[in-house]
C-alpha atoms as a PDB file:
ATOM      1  CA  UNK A   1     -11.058  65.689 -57.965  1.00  0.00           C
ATOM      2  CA  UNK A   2     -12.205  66.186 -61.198  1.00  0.00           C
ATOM      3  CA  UNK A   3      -9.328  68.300 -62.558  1.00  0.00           C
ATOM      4  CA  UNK A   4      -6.872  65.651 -61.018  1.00  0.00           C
ATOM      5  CA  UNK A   5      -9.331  62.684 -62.636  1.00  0.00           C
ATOM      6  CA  UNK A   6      -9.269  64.266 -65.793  1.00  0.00           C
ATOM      7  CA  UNK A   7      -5.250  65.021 -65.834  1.00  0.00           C
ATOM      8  CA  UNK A   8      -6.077  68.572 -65.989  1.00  0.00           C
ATOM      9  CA  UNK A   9      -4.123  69.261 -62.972  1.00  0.00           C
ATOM     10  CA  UNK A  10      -1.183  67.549 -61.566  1.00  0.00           C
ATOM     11  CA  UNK A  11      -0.833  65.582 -58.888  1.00  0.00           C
ATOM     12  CA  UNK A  12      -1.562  62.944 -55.795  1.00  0.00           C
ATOM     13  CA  UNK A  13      -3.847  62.555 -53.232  1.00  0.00           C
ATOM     14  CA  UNK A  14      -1.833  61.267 -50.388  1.00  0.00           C
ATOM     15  CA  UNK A  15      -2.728  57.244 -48.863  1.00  0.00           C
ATOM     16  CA  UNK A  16      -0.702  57.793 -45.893  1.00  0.00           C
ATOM     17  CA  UNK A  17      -2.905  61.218 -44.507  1.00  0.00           C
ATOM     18  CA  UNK A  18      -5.910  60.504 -42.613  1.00  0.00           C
ATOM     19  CA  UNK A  19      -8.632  62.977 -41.766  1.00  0.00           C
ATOM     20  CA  UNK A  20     -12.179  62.481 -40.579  1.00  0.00           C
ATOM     21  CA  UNK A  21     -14.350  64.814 -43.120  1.00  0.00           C
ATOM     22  CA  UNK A  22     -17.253  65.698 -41.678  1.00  0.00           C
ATOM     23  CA  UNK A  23     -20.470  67.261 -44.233  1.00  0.00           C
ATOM     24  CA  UNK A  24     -21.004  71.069 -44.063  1.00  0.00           C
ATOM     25  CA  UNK A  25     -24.379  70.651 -43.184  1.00  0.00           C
ATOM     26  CA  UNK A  26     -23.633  68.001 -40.515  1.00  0.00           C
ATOM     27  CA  UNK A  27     -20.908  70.520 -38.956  1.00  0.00           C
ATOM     28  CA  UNK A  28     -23.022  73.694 -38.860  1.00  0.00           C
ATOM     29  CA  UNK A  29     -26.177  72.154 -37.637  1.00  0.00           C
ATOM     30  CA  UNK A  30     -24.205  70.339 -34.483  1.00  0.00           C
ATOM     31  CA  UNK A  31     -22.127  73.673 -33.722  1.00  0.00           C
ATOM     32  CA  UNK A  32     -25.602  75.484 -34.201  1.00  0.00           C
ATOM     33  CA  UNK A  33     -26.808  72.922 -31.403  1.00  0.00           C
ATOM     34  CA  UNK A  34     -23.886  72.903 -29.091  1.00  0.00           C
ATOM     35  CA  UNK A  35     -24.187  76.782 -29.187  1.00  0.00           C
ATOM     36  CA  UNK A  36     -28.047  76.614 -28.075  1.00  0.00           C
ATOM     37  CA  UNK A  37     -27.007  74.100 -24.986  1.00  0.00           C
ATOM     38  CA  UNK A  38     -26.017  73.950 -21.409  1.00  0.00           C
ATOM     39  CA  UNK A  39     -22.498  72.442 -22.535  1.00  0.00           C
ATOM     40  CA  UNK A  40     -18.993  74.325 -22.258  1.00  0.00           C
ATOM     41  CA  UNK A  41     -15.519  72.963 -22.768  1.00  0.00           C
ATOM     42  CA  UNK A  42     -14.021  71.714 -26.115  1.00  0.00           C
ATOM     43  CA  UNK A  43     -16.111  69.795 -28.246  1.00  0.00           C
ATOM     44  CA  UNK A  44     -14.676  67.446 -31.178  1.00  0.00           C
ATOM     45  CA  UNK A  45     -16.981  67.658 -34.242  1.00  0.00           C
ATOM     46  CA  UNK A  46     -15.457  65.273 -36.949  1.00  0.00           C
ATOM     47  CA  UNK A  47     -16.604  62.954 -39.547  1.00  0.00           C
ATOM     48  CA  UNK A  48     -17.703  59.187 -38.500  1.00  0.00           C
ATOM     49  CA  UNK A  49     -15.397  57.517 -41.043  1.00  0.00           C
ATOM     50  CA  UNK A  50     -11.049  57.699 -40.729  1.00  0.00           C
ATOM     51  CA  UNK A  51     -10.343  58.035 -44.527  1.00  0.00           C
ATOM     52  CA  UNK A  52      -7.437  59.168 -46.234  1.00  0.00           C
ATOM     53  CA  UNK A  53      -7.101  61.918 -48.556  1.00  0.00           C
ATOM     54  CA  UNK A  54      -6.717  59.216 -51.587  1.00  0.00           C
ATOM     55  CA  UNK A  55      -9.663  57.665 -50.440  1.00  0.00           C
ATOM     56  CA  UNK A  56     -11.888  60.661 -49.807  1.00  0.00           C
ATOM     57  CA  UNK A  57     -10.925  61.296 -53.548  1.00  0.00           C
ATOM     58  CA  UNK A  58     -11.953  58.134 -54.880  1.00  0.00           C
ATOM     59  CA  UNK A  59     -15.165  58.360 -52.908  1.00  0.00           C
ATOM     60  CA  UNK A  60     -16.027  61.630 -54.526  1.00  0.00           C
ATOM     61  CA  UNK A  61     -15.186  60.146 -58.019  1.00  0.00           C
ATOM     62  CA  UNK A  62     -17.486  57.813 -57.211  1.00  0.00           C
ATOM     63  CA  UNK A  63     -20.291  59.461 -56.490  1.00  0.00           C
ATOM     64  CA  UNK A  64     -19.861  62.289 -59.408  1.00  0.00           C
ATOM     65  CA  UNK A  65     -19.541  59.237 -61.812  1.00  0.00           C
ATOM     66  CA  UNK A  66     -15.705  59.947 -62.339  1.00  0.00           C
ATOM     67  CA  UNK A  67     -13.024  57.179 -63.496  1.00  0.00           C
ATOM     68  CA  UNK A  68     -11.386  56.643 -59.672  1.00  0.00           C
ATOM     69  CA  UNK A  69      -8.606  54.573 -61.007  1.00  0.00           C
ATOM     70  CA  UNK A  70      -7.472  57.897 -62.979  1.00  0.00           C
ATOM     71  CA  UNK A  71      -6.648  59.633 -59.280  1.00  0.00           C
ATOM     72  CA  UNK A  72      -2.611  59.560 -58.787  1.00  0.00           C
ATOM     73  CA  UNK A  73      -1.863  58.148 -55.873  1.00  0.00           C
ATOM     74  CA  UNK A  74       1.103  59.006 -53.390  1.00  0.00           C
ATOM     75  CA  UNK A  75       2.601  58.910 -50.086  1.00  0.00           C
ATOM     76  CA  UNK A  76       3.138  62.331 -47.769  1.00  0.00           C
ATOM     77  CA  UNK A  77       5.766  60.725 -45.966  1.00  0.00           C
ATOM     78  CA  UNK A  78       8.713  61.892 -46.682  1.00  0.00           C
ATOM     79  CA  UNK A  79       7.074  64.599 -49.468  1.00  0.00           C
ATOM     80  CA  UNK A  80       8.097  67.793 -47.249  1.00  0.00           C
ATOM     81  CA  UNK A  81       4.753  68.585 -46.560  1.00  0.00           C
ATOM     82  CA  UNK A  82       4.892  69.624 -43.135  1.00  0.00           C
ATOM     83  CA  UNK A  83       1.634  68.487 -40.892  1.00  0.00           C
ATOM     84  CA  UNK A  84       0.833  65.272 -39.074  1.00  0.00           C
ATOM     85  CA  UNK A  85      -0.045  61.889 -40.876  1.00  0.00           C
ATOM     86  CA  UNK A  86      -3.190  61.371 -38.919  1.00  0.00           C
ATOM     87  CA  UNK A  87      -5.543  63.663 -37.572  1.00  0.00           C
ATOM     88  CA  UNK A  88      -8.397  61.412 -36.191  1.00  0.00           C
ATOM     89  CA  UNK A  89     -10.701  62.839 -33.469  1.00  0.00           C
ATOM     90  CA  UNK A  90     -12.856  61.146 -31.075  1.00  0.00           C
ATOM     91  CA  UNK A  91     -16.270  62.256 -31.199  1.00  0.00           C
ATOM     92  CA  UNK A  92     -18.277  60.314 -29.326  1.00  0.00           C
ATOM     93  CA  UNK A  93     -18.700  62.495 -26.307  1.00  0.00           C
ATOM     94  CA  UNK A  94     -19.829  65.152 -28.460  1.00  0.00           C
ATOM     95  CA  UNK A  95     -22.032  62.424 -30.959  1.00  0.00           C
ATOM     96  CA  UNK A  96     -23.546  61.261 -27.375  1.00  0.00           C
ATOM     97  CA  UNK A  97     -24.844  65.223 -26.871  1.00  0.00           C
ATOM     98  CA  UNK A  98     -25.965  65.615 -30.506  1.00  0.00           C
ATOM     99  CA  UNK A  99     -28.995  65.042 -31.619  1.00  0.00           C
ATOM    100  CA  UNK A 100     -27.703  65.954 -35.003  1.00  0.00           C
ATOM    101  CA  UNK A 101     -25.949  63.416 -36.909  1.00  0.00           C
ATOM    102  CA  UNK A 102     -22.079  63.858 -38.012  1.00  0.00           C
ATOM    103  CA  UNK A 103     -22.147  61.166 -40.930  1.00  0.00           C
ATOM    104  CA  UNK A 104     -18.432  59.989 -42.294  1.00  0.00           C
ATOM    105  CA  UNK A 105     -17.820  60.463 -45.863  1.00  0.00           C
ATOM    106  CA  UNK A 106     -18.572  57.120 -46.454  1.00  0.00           C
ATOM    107  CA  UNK A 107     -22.072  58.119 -45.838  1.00  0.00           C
ATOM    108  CA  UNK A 108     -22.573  61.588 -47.400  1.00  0.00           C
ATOM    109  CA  UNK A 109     -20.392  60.319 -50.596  1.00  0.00           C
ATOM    110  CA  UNK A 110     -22.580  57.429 -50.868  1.00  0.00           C
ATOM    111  CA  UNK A 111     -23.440  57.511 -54.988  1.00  0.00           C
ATOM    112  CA  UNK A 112     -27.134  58.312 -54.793  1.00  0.00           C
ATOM    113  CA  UNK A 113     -29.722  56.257 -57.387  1.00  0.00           C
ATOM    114  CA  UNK A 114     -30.260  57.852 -60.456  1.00  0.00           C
ATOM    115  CA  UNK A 115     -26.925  60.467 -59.584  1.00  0.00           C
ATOM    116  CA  UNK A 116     -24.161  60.822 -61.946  1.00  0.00           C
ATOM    117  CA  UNK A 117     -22.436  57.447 -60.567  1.00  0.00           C
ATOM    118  CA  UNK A 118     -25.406  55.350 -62.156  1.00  0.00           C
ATOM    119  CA  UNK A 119     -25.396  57.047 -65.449  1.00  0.00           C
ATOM    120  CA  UNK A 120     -24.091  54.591 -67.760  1.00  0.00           C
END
């Protein structure tokens, strides 16, 4: 994000491809926990929020106290990158099992006071 912010590297963060990011922390501590239990079977371990890559982008901006409006935008569609649009998964089987949290990026992006987003 912050080569792309700065124009240091070219190109677009696509507003058309949705993911759920999920944190690192969040992710290894419920895997860590579903490994310790009584549960089998697949298990869907995903963010909380349904952002798209643009957004995601904007939200780390954001919170590192980058210029968002600088991030090119652009749709997938149509770009020849091969993949599906929207990869959302439903975690709130898993969630329901967890005693860990699996906080969207909305969440763990959040600017935090006196972080680089409040520095003026």
């Amino acid at each position: 994000m912050h080569a792309l912010a700065s124009g240091a590297t070219a190109g677009a963060l696509f507003t058309d491809d949705v993911r759920c990011p999920v944190h690192v922390t969040d992710l290894a501590a419920a895997l860590l926990e579903l490994a310790g239990s009584s549960y089998s079977g697949i298990h869907h371990v995903a963010g909380a929020d349904a952002v798209s890559r643009y957004e995601l982008g904007v939200l780390i901006a954001r919170r590192d106290g980058l210029d968002a409006s600088a991030l090119p935008a652009g749709r997938r569609a149509g770009s020849g990158v091969a993949g599906p649009l929207d990869v959302r998964l439903d975690c709130a089987r898993t969630q329901a099992r967890l005693t860990t949290s699996l906080r969207g990026a909305r969440t763990f992006l959040a600017p935090t006071p006196g972080g680089p987003a409040s520095i003026k």
